[in-house]
N, C-alpha and C. Protein backbone atom coordinates (compact mmCIF):
# COMPACT_ATOMS: atom_id res chain seq x y z
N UNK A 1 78.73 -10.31 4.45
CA UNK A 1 79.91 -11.12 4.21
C UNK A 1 79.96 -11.61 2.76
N UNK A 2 78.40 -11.95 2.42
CA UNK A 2 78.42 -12.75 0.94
C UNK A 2 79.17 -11.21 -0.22
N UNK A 3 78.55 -10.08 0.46
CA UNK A 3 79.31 -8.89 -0.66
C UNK A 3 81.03 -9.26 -0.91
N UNK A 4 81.30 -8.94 0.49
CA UNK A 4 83.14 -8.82 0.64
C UNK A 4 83.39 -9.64 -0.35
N UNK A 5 82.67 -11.17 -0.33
CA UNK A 5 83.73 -12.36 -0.98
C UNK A 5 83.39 -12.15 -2.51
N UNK A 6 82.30 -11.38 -2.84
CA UNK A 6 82.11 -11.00 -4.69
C UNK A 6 82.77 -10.00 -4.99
N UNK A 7 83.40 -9.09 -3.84
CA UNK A 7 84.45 -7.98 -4.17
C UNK A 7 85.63 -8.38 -4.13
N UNK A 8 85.71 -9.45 -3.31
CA UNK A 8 87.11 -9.97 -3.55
C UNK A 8 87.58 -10.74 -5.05
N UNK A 9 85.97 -11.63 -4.92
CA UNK A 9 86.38 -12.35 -6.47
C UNK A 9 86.65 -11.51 -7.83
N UNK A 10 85.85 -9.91 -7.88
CA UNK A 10 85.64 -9.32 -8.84
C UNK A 10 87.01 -8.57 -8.60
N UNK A 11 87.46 -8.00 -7.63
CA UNK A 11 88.75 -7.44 -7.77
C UNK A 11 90.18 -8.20 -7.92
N UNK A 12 89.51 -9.80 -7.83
CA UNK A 12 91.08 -10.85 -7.98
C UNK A 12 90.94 -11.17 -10.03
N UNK A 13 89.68 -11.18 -9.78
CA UNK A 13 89.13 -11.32 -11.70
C UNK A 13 89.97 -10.02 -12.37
N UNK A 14 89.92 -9.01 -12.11
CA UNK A 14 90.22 -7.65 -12.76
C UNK A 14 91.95 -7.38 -12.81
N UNK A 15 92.36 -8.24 -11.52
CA UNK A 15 93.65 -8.49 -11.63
C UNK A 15 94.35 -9.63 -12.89
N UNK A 16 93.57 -10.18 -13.04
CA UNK A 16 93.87 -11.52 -13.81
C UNK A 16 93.92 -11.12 -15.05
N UNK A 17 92.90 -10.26 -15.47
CA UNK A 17 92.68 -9.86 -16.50
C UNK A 17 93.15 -8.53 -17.15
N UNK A 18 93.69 -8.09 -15.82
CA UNK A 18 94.73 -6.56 -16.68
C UNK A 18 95.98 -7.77 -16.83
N UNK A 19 96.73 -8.49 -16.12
CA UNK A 19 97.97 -8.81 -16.37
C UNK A 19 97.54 -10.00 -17.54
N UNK A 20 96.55 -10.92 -18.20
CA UNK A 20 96.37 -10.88 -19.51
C UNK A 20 96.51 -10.08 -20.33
N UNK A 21 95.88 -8.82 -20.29
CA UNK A 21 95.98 -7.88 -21.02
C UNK A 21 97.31 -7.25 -21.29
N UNK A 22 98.03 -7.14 -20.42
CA UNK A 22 99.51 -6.24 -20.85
C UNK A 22 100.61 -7.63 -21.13
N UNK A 23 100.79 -8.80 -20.39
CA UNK A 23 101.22 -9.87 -20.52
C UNK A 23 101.57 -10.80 -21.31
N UNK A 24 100.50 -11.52 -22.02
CA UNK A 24 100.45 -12.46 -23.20
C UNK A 24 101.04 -12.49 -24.06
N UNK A 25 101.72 -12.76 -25.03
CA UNK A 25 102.82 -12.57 -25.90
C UNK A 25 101.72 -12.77 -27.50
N UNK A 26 102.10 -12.28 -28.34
CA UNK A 26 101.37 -11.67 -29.82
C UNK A 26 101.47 -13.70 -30.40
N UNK A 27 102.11 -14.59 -30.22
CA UNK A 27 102.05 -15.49 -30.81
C UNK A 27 101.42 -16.64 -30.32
N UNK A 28 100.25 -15.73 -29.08
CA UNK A 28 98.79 -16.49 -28.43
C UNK A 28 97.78 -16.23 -29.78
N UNK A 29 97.77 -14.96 -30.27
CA UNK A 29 96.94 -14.40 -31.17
C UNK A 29 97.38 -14.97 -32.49
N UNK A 30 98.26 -15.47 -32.89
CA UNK A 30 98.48 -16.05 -34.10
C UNK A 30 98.63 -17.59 -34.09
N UNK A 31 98.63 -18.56 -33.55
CA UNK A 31 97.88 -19.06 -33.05
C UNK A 31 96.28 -19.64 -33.36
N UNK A 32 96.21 -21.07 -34.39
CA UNK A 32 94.72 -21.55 -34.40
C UNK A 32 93.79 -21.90 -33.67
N UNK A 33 93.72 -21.04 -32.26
CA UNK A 33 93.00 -21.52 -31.72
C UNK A 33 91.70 -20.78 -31.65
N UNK A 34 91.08 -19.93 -32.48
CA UNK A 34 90.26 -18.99 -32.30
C UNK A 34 89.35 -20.34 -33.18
N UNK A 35 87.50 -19.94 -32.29
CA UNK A 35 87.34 -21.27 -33.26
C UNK A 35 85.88 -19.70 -34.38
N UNK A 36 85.91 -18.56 -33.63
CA UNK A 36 85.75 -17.69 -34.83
C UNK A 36 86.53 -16.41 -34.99
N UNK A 37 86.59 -15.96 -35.94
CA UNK A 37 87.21 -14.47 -36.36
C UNK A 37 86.56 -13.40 -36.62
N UNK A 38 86.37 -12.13 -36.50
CA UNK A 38 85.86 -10.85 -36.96
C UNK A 38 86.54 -9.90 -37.14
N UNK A 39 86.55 -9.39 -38.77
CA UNK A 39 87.07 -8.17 -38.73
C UNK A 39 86.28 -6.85 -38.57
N UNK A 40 86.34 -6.02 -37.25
CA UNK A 40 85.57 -5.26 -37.13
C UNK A 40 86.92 -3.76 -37.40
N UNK A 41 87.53 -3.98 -38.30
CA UNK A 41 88.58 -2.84 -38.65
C UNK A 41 87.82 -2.15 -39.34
N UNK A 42 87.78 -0.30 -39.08
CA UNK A 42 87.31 0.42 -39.70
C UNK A 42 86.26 1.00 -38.88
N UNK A 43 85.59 0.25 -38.24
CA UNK A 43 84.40 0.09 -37.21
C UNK A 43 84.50 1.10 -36.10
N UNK A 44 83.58 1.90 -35.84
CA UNK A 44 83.96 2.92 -34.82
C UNK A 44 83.17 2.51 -33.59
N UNK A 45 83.56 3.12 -32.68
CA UNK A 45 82.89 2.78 -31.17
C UNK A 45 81.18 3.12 -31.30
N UNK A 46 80.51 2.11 -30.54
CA UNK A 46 81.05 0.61 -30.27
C UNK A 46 80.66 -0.42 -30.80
N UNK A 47 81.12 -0.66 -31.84
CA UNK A 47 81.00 -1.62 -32.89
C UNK A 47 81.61 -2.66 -32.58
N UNK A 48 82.88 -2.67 -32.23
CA UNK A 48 83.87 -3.59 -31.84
C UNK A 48 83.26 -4.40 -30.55
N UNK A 49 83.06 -3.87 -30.07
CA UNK A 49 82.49 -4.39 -29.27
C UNK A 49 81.54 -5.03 -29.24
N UNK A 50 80.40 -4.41 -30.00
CA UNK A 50 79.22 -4.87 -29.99
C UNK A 50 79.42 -6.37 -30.91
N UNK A 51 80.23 -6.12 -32.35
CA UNK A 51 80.34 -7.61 -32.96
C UNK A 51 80.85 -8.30 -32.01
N UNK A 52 81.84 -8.26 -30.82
CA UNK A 52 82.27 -9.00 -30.35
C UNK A 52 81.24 -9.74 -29.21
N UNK A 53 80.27 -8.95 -28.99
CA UNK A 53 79.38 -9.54 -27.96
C UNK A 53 78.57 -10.70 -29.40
N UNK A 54 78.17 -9.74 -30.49
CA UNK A 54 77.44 -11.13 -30.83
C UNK A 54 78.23 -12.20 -31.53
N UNK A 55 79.47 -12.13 -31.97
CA UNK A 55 80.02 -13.32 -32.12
C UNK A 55 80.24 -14.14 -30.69
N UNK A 56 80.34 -14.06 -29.60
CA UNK A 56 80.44 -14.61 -28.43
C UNK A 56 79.25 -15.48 -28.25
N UNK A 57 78.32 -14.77 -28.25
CA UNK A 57 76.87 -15.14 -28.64
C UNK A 57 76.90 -16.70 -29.39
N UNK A 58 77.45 -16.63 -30.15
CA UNK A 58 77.30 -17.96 -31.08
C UNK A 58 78.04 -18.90 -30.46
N UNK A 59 79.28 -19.08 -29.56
CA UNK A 59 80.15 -19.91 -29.27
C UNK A 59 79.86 -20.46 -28.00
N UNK A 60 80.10 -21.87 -28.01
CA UNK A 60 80.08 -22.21 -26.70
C UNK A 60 80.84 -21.74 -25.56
N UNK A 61 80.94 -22.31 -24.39
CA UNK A 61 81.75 -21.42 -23.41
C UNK A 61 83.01 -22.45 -23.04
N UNK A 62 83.79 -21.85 -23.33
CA UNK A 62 85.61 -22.44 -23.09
C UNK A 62 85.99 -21.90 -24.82
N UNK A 63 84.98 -21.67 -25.94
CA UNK A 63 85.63 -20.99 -27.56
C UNK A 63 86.16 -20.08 -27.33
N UNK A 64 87.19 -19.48 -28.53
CA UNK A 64 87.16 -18.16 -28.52
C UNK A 64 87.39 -17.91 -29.80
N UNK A 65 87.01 -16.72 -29.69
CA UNK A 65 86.95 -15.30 -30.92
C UNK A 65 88.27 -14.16 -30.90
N UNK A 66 88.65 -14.09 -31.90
CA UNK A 66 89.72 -13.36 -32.23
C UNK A 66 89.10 -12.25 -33.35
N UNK A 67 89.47 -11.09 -32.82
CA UNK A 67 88.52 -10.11 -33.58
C UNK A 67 90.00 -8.65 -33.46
N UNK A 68 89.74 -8.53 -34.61
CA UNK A 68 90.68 -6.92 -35.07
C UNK A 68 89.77 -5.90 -35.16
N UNK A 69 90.39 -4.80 -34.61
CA UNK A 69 89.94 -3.22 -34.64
C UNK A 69 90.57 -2.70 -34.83
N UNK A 70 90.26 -1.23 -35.72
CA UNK A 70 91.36 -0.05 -35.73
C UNK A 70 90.80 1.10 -34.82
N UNK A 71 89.66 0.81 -33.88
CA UNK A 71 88.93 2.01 -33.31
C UNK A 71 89.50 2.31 -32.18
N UNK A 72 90.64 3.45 -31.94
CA UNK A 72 91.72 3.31 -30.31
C UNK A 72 90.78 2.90 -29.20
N UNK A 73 89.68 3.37 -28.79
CA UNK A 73 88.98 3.16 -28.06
C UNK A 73 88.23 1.92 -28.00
N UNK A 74 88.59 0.93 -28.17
CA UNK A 74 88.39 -0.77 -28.57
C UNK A 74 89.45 -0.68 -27.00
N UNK A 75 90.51 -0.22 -27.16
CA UNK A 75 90.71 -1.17 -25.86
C UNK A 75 90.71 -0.61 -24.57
N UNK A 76 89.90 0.58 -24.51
CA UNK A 76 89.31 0.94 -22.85
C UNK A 76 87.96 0.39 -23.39
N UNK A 77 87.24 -0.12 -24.42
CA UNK A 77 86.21 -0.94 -24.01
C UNK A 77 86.25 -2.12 -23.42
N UNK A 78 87.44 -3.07 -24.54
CA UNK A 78 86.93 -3.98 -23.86
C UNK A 78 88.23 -4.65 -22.63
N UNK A 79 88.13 -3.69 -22.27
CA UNK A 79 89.09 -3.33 -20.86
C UNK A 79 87.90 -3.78 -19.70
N UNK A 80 87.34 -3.31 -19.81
CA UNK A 80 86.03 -2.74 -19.14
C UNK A 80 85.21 -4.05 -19.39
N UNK A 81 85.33 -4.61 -20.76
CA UNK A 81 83.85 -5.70 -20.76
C UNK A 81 84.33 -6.42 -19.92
N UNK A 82 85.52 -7.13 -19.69
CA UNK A 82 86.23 -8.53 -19.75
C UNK A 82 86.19 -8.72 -17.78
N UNK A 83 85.92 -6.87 -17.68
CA UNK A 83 86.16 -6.92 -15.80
C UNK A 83 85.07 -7.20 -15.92
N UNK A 84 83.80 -6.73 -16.57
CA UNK A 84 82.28 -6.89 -15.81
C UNK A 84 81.80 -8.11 -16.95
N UNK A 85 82.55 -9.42 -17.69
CA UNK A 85 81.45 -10.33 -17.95
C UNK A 85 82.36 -11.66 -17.31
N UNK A 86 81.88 -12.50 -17.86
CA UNK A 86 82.17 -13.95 -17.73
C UNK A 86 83.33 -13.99 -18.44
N UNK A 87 84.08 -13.30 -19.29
CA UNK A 87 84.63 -13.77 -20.37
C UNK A 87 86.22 -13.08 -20.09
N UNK A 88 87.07 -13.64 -20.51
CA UNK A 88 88.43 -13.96 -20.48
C UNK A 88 89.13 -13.51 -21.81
N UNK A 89 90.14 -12.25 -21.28
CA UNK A 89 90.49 -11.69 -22.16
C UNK A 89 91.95 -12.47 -22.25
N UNK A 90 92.26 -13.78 -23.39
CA UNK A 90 93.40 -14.38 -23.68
C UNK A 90 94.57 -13.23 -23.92
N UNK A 91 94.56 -12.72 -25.04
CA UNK A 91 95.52 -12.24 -25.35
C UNK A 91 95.24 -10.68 -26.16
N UNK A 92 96.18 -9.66 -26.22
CA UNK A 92 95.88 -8.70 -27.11
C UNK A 92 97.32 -7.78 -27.49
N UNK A 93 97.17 -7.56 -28.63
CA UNK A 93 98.35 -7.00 -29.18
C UNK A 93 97.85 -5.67 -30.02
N UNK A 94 98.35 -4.73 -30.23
CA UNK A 94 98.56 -3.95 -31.19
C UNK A 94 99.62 -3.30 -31.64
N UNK A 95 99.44 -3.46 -33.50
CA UNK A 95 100.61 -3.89 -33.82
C UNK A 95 100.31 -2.56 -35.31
N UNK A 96 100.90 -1.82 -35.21
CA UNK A 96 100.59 -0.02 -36.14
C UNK A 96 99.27 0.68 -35.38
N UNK A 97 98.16 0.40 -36.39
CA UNK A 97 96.57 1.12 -36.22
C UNK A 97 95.81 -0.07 -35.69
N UNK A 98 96.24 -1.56 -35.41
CA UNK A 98 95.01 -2.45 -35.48
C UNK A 98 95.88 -3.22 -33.77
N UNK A 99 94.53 -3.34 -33.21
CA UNK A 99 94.14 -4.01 -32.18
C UNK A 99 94.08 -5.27 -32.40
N UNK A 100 94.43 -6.44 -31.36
CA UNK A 100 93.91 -8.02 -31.67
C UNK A 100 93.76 -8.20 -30.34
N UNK A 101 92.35 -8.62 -30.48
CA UNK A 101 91.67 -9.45 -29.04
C UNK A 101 91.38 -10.79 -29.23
N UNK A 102 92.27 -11.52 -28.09
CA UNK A 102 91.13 -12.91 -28.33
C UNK A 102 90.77 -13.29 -27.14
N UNK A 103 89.28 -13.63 -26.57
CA UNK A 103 88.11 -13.72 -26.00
C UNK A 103 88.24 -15.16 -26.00
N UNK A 104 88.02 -15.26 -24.79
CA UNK A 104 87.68 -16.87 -24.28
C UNK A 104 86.27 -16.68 -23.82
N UNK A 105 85.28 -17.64 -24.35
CA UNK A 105 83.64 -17.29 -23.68
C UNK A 105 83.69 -17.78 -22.45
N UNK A 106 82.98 -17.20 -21.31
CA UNK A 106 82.82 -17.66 -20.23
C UNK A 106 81.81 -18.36 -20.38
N UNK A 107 81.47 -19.05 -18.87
CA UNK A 107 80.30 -19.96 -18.66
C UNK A 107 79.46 -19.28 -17.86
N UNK A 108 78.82 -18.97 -18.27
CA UNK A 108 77.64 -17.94 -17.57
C UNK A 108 76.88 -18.52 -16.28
N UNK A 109 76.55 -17.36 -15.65
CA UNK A 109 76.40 -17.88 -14.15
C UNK A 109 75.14 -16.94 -13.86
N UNK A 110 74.65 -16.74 -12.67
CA UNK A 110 73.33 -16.26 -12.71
C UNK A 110 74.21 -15.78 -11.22
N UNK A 111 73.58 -14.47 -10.84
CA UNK A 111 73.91 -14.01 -9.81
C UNK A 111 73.02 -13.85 -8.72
């Protein structure tokens, strides 16, 4: 029973977080609320990602990080991170060649 209700939570999470993802409007991302930035433009897979795990790293949990990429594949990554971590994909736009993510840190939990 304890499975069902972590498949339920993880498949109601994945919902939440694709309709963040296609949803949010570009003037979440512009917007001072990022309390860091990274430009990981230029950066090929998985770079983007990876700065984005260690800038996360540094922030407490409820911050977020706003980080640019030009690597297309930035956003079936972090498509993918945002279902399998703690962390909350606010908003994302792309706008020509460059990607904008901004990352809310989760509060980490122990399973």
């Amino acid at each position: 029973m304890q499975r069902v209700h972590k498949l339920r939570d993880i498949i109601r999470a994945s919902i939440d977080q694709r309709e963040a993802f296609q949803n949010n409007p570009v003037s979440d991302l512009n917007s001072p609320t990022a309390n860091l930035e990274i430009d990981a433009r230029g950066l090929a897979c998985p770079m983007p990602l990876l700065k984005a795990k260690q800038g996360l790293s540094r922030l407490d949990a409820g911050q977020r990080l706003r980080l640019l990429a030009t690597d297309p594949g930035s956003e079936r990554d972090f498509k993918t991170f945002v279902k399998l971590s703690e962390h909350t994909l606010i908003a994302f736009n792309k706008q020509d060649d460059v990607f904008e993510y901004l990352l809310e840190k989760g509060e980490y939990t122990s399973q």
